[in-house]
Structure formats: structure tokens, C-alpha cells
Protein backbone atom coordinates (compact mmCIF):
# COMPACT_ATOMS: atom_id res chain seq x y z
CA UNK A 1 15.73 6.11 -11.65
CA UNK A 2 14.84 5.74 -15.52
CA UNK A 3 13.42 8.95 -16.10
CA UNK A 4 9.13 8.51 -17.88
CA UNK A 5 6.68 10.66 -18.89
CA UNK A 6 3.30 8.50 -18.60
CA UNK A 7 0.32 9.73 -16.78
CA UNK A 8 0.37 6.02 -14.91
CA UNK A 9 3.51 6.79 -12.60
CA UNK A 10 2.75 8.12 -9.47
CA UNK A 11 4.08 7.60 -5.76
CA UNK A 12 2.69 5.43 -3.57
CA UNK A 13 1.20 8.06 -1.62
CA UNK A 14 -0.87 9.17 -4.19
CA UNK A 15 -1.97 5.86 -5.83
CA UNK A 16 -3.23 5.01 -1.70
CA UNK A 17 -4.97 8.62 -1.39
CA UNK A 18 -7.27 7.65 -4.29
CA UNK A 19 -8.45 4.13 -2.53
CA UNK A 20 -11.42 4.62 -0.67
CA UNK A 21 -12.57 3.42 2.53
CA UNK A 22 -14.68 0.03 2.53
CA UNK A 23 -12.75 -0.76 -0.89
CA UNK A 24 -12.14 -5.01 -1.50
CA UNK A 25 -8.15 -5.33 -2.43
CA UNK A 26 -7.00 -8.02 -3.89
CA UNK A 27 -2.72 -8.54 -2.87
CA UNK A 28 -0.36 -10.38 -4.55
CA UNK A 29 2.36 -13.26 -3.43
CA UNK A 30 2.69 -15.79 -1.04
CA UNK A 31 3.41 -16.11 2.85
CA UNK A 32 6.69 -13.92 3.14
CA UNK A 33 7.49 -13.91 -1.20
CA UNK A 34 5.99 -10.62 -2.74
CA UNK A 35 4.38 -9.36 -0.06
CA UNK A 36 2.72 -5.36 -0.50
CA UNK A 37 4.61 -4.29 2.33
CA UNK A 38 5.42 -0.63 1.24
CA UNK A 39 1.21 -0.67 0.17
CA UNK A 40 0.02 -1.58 3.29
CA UNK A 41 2.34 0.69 5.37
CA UNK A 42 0.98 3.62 3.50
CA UNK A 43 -2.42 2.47 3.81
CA UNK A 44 -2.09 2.39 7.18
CA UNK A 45 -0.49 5.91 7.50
CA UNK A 46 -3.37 7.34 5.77
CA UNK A 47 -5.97 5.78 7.98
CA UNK A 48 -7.87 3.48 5.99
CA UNK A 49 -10.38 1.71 7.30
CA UNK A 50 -13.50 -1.36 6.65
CA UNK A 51 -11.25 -2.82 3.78
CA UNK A 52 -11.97 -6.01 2.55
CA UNK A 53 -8.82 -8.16 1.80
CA UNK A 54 -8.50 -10.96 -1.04
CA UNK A 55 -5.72 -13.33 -1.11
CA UNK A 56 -5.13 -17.08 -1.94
CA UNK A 57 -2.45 -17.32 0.85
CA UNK A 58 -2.36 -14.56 3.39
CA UNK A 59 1.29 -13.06 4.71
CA UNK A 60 3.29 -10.14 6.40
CA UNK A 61 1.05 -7.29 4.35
CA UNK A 62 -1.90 -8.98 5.24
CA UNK A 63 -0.73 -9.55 9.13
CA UNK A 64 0.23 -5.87 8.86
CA UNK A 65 -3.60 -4.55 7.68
CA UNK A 66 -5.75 -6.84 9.82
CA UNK A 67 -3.58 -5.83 12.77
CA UNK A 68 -3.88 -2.21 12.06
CA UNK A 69 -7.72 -3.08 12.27
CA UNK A 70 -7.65 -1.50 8.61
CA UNK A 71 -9.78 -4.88 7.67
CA UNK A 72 -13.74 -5.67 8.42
CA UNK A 73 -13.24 -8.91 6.06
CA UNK A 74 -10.94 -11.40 4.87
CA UNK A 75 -11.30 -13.65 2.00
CA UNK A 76 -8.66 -16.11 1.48
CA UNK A 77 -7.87 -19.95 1.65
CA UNK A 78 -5.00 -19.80 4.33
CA UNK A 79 -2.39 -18.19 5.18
CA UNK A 80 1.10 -17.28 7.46
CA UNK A 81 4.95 -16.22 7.95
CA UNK A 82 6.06 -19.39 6.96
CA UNK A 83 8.66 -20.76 9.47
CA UNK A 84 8.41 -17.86 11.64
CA UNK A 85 4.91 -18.36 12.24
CA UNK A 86 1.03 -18.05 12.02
CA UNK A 87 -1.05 -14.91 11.09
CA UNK A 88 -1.77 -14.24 15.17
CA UNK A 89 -3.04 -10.90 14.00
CA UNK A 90 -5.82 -12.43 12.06
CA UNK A 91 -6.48 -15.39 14.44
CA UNK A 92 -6.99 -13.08 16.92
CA UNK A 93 -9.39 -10.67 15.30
CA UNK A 94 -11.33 -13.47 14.02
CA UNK A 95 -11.77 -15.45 17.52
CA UNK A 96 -12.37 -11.88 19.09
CA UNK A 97 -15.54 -11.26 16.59
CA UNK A 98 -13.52 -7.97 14.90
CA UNK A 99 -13.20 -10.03 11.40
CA UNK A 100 -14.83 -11.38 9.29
CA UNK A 101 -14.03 -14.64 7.22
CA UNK A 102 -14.91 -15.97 4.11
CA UNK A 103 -12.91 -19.41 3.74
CA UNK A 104 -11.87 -20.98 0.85
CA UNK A 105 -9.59 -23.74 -0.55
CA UNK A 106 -6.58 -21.89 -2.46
CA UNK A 107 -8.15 -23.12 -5.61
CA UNK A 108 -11.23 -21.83 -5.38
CA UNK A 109 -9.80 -18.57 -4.27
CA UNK A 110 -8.00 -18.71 -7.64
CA UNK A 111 -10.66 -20.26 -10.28
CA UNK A 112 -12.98 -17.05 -8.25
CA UNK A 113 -10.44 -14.59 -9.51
CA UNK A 114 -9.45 -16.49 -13.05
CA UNK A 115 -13.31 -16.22 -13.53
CA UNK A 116 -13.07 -12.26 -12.96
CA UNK A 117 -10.15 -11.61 -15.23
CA UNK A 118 -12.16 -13.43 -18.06
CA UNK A 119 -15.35 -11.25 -17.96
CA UNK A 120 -17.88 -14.52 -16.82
CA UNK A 121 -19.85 -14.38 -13.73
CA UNK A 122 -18.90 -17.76 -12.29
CA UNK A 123 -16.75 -20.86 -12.86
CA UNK A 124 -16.94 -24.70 -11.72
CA UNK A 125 -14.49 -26.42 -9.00
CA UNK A 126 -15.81 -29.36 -8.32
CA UNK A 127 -12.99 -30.38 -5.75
CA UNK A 128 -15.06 -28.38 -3.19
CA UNK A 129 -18.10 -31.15 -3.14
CA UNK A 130 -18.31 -33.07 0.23
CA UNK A 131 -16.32 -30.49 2.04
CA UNK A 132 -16.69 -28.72 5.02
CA UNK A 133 -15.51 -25.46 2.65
CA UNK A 134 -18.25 -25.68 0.85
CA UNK A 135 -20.64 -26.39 3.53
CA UNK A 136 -19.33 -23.15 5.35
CA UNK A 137 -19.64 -21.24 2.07
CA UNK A 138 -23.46 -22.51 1.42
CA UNK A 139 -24.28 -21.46 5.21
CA UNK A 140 -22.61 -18.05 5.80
CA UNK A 141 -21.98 -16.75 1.86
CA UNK A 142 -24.68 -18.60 -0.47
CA UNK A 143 -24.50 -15.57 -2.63
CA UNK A 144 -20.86 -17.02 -3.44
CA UNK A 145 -21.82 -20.31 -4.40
CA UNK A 146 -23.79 -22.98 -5.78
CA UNK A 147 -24.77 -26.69 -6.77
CA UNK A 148 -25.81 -27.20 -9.93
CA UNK A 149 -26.02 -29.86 -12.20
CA UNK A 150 -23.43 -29.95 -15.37
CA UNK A 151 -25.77 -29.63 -18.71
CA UNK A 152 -23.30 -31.80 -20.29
CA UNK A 153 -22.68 -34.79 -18.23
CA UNK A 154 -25.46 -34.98 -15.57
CA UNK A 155 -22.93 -34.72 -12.90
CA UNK A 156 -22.94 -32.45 -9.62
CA UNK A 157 -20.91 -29.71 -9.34
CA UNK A 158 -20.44 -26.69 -8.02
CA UNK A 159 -20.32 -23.11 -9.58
CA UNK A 160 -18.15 -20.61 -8.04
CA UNK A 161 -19.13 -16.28 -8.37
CA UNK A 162 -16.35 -14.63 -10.32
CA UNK A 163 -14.21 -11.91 -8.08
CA UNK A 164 -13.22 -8.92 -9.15
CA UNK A 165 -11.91 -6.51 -6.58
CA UNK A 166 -12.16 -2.81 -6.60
CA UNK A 167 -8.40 -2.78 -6.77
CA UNK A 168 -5.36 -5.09 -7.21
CA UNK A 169 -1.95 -4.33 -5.76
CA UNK A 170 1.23 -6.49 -7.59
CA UNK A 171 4.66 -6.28 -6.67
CA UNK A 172 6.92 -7.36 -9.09
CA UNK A 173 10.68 -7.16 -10.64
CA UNK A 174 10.57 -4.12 -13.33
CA UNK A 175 7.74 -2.68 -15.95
CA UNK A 176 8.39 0.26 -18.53
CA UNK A 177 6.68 3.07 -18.57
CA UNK A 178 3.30 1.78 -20.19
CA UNK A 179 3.00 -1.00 -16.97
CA UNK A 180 4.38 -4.27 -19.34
CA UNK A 181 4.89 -6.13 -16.42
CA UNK A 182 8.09 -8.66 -15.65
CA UNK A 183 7.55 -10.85 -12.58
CA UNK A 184 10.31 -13.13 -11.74
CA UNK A 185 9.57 -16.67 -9.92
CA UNK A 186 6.51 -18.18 -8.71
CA UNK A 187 3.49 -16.34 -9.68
CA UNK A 188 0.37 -18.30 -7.44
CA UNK A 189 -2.79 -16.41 -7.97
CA UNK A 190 -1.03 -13.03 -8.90
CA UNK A 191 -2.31 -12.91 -12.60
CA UNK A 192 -5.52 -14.03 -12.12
CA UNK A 193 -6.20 -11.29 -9.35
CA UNK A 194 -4.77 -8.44 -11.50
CA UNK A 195 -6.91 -9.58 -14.64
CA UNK A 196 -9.79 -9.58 -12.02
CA UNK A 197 -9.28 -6.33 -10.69
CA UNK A 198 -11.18 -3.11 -11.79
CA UNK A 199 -8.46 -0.99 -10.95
CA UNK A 200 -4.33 -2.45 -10.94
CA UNK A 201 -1.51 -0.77 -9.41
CA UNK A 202 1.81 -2.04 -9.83
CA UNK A 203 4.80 -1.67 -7.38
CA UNK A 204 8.30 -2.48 -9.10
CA UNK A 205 12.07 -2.55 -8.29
CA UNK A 206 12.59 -0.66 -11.47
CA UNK A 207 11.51 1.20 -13.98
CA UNK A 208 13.08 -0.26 -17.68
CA UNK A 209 12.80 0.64 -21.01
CA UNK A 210 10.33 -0.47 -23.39
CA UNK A 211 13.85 -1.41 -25.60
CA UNK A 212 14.04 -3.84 -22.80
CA UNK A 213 10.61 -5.24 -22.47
CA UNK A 214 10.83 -5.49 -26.52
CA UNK A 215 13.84 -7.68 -25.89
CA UNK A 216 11.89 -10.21 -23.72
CA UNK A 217 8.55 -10.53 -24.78
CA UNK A 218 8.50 -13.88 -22.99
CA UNK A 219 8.99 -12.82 -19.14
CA UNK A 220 6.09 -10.10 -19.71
CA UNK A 221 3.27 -11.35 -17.31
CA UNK A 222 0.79 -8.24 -16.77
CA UNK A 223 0.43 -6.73 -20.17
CA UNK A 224 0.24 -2.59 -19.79
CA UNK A 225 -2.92 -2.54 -21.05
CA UNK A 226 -3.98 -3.81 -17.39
CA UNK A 227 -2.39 -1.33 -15.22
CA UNK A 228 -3.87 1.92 -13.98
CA UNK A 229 -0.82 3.33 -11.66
CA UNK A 230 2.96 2.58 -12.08
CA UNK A 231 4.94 2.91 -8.51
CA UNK A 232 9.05 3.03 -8.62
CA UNK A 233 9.68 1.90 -5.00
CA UNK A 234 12.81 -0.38 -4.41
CA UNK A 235 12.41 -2.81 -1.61
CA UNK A 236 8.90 -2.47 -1.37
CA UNK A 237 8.33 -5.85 -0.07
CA UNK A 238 11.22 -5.74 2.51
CA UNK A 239 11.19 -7.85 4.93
CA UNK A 240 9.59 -10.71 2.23
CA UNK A 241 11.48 -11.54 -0.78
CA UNK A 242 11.11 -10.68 -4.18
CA UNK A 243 12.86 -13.70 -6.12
CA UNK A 244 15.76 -12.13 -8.52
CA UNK A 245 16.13 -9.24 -6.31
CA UNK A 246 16.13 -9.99 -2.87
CA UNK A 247 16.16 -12.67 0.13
CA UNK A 248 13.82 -12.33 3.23
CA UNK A 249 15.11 -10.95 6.13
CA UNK A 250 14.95 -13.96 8.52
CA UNK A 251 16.15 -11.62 11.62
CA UNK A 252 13.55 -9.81 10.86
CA UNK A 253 10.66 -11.78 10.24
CA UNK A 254 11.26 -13.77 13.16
CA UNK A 255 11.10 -10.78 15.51
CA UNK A 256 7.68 -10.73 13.87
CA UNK A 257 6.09 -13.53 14.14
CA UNK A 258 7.06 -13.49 17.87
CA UNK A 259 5.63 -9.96 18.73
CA UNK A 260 2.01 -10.51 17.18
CA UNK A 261 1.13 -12.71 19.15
CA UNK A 262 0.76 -9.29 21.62
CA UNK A 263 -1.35 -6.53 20.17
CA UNK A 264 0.45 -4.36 22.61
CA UNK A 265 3.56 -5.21 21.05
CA UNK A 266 1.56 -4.91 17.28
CA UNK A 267 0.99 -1.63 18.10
CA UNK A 268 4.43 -0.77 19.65
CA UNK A 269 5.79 -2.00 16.12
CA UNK A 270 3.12 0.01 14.10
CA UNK A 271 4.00 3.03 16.18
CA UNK A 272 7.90 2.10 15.32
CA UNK A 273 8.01 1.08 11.90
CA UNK A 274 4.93 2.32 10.18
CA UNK A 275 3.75 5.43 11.90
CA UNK A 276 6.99 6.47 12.95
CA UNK A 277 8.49 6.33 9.57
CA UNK A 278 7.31 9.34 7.54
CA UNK A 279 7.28 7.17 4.41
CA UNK A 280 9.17 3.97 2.99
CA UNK A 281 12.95 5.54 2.80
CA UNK A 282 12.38 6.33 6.35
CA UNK A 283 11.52 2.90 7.25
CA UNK A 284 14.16 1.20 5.07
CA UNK A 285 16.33 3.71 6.80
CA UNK A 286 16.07 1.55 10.29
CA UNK A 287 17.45 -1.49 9.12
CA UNK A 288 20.67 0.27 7.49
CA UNK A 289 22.24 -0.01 4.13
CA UNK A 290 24.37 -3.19 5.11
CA UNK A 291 21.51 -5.42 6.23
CA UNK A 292 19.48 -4.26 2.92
CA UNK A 293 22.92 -4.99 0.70
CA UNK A 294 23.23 -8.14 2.66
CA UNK A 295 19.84 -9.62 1.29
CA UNK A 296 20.60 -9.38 -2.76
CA UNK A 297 19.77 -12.20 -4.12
CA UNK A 298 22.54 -14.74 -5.35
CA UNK A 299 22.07 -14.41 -9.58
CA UNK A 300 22.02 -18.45 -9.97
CA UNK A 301 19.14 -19.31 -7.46
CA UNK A 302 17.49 -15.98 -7.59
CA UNK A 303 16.91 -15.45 -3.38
């Protein structure tokens, strides 16, 4: 571990103590890339509850939350474990009345957030008009959007309410000690949300220099100036992938995606893997050092 002094590292138990109950989180990556796993395993050790969840496309950490019952409210455009299936967790406690949903298209989810991380209170996407998406949105959440006509050109459109969540949660490759962020891969709407968020924790693989962030000013993507807490915790997204680091765990994942479609057998995993495990060593510990090792990612196509 490179050894810091800044007041932003903490553990991820502490970082999750200060998050409140009822507080809107905004996650980072993509299906079963970059998923918060470690975060939402601690958040549902501690016992948080009524969270609100924002996310462009919804995955394992967000599976993991909602079928917890940690979450009163999604917002998000879609979502699932990629080939190993659909978020059963969240289909379920939607059709069953225990969550709600606000739907958007993954753009709008996006523009919402870009439109928080640069200080406005709202931002056109006219690809919504004529949809269903928008007619939802107008119905259940007209506090969220609106028609307008453009000053300029005469033309409808429609004006989306900036998002800024109480608190952002990336996962990424390495930061130094002041949060200078390096995220290898595809990003999606990772930025945006931690510009939009009021408060950003980062989760990395490693901790680097700022010699080495110097070095590469070019792969810096969340500038320190951003980030609230710093959290050291390899394999934090394990079972999803962090490109550059580490594959998915396919066995895994696919064990999964077959078991939530069972809360019975949700909750026989939780009580396994989450609140069995005393904290994330523990629960890397059940998978074994060979099936971790096994996952590094080749260096020439980063998975």
C-alpha cells in the first residue's frame, strides 16, 4: 500500500457510516464493468435504508441494494448482468409495489447529471419528444421535466432538471493522495455523475504517487479537487470487471443471475457473502487467491 497522509483517505467503513439514511447515490459503470460492489456490501452491513439510487445502466451493485430492500427509488434508463441476465431483484420489487421508478432513456439520465456537474438547473434533450419516456415522466415526475419552446428557433423541446445526488460513488484504476483520478476504459455517465454529486467518494485499485499522476496528465479523469473521501480497496468491484485490472468472474456472475430470480435464495446469498463476511477481505477470502489471480487482465486488451 503507498503509504499518504491526506485527511481524504479513509476505509470504506467509515466513508459508508457518514451516508445517511434516505440519501440519493449516484453509482458508477455499466452492467457487470465498474460496478460498487465493495460500496454496496458495506452499505448493506450497516443497515441502510430508503436510499434513492441513480444510474444510467443499472448492474450487480444495484441488483445487490434493491434486493437488500436498501432502495425506496430507482432512477435510471435500464439496466442488467449482461449475458447472465436481468435485474430480477428490481423487476420484482417494482411489480410487487416495494420500488419506485423513475424511467429514463440513458441519455437523458446523462444530459440530467452533465447539467448538475455544470452548476445550471436544467438542460434540453429533445430526443425524448413523442415518447412514451417522456409521457411517463410528464405523468408521474412533472417536477423533472418540461416542454418549452426554444427562444432561438421556435422549435419544441424539452428541458430536462439538472441531478445532483447527495453522494457519488466511482470505482476506478488508481488516484494519488489528493483524489486525481485515472479511470481506465469506457467511462458512460461516470464523469458527469461525479461532477454532479455534492459529495464524491472514490474507490481505487491503488493508491500512486502524485510523481505518477504528473507523468500522465492525460488519463486524469476526476480532477482531486472533486473528491471528498479516497478508499484503497483492491478488487472492489469483484465479481464485475474493472478494465486494466481485472476480468469478470463469469462462474460467478452466472450463479447470480440464476439465484435472484428467488428472494429466498437473495437472501441465502446476502446472509453468505455480505453479512457473513465481516468486511471485503473476508468476502474476497471465499473465492480463494487462485480464482482472484486467475481474472488479471491480459495487458494488450485490458480484461
Amino acid at each position: 500500500m503507498f503509504v499518504v497522509s491526506s485527511g481524504k483517505i479513509k476505509t470504506i467503513q467509515e466513508v459508508v457510516s457518514a451516508i445517511p439514511d434516505g440519501a440519493q447515490i449516484g453509482l458508477p459503470g455499466f452492467a457487470v464493468a465498474r460496478n460498487a460492489i465493495a460500496f454496496a456490501h458495506e452499505m448493506i452491513r450497516q443497515g441502510k435504508k430508503d436510499l434513492t439510487l441513480v444510474q444510467c445502466i443499472g448492474g450487480m451493485d444495484t441488483e445487490l441494494l434493491v434486493g437488500a430492500g436498501t432502495v425506496k427509488k430507482l432512477i435510471y434508463s435500464t439496466g442488467s448482468l449482461d449475458r447472465f441476465g436481468p435485474l430480477s431483484c428490481v423487476n420484482r420489487a417494482f411489480h410487487e409495489g416495494r420500488l419506485e421508478l423513475e424511467e429514463h432513456s440513458g441519455l437523458s439520465v446523462t444530459l440530467s447529471l452533465f447539467a448538475g456537474s455544470l452548476g445550471i438547473s436544467y438542460i434540453p434533450c429533445n430526443t425524448l419528444l413523442g415518447s412514451d419516456i417522456l409521457s411517463n415522466l410528464e405523468k408521474k415526475y412533472p417536477d423533472q421535466v418540461k416542454e418549452a419552446v426554444c427562444p432561438f428557433t421556435g422549435e419544441k423541446q424539452v428541458l430536462l432538471r439538472a441531478k445532483r445526488p447527495d453522494y457519488g460513488v466511482v470505482v476506478a484504476n488508481y488516484a494519488d493522495e489528493d483524489g486525481n483520478t485515472v479511470i481506465s476504459g469506457p467511462l458512460w455517465d461516470t464523469k458527469e455523475m461525479a461532477l454532479a454529486a455534492k459529495h464524491l467518494i472514490v474507490i481505487v485499485e491503488k493508491i500512486v504517487s502524485r510523481e505518477w499522476i504528473r507523468n500522465y496528465p492525460e488519463k486524469t479523469v476526476i480532477p482531486g479537487t472533486t473528491v471528498d473521501s479516497l478508499v484503497e480497496l483492491p478488487y472492489a468491484a469483484y465479481p464485475t470487471a474493472i478494465h486494466g485490472v481485472y476480468d469478470y468472474d463469469a462462474e460467478h456472475l452466472k450463479k447470480f443471475g440464476q439465484l435472484t430470480r428467488s428472494q429466498d435464495e437473495v437472501d441465502a446469498y446476502l446472509n453468505e457473502y455480505v453479512l457473513g463476511t465481516a468486511n471485503h477481505l473476508a468476502y474476497l477470502n471465499k473465492f480463494g487467491l487462485e480464482k482472484i489471480l486467475s481474472l488479471t487482465a491480459d495487458p494488450y486488451k485490458g480484461y
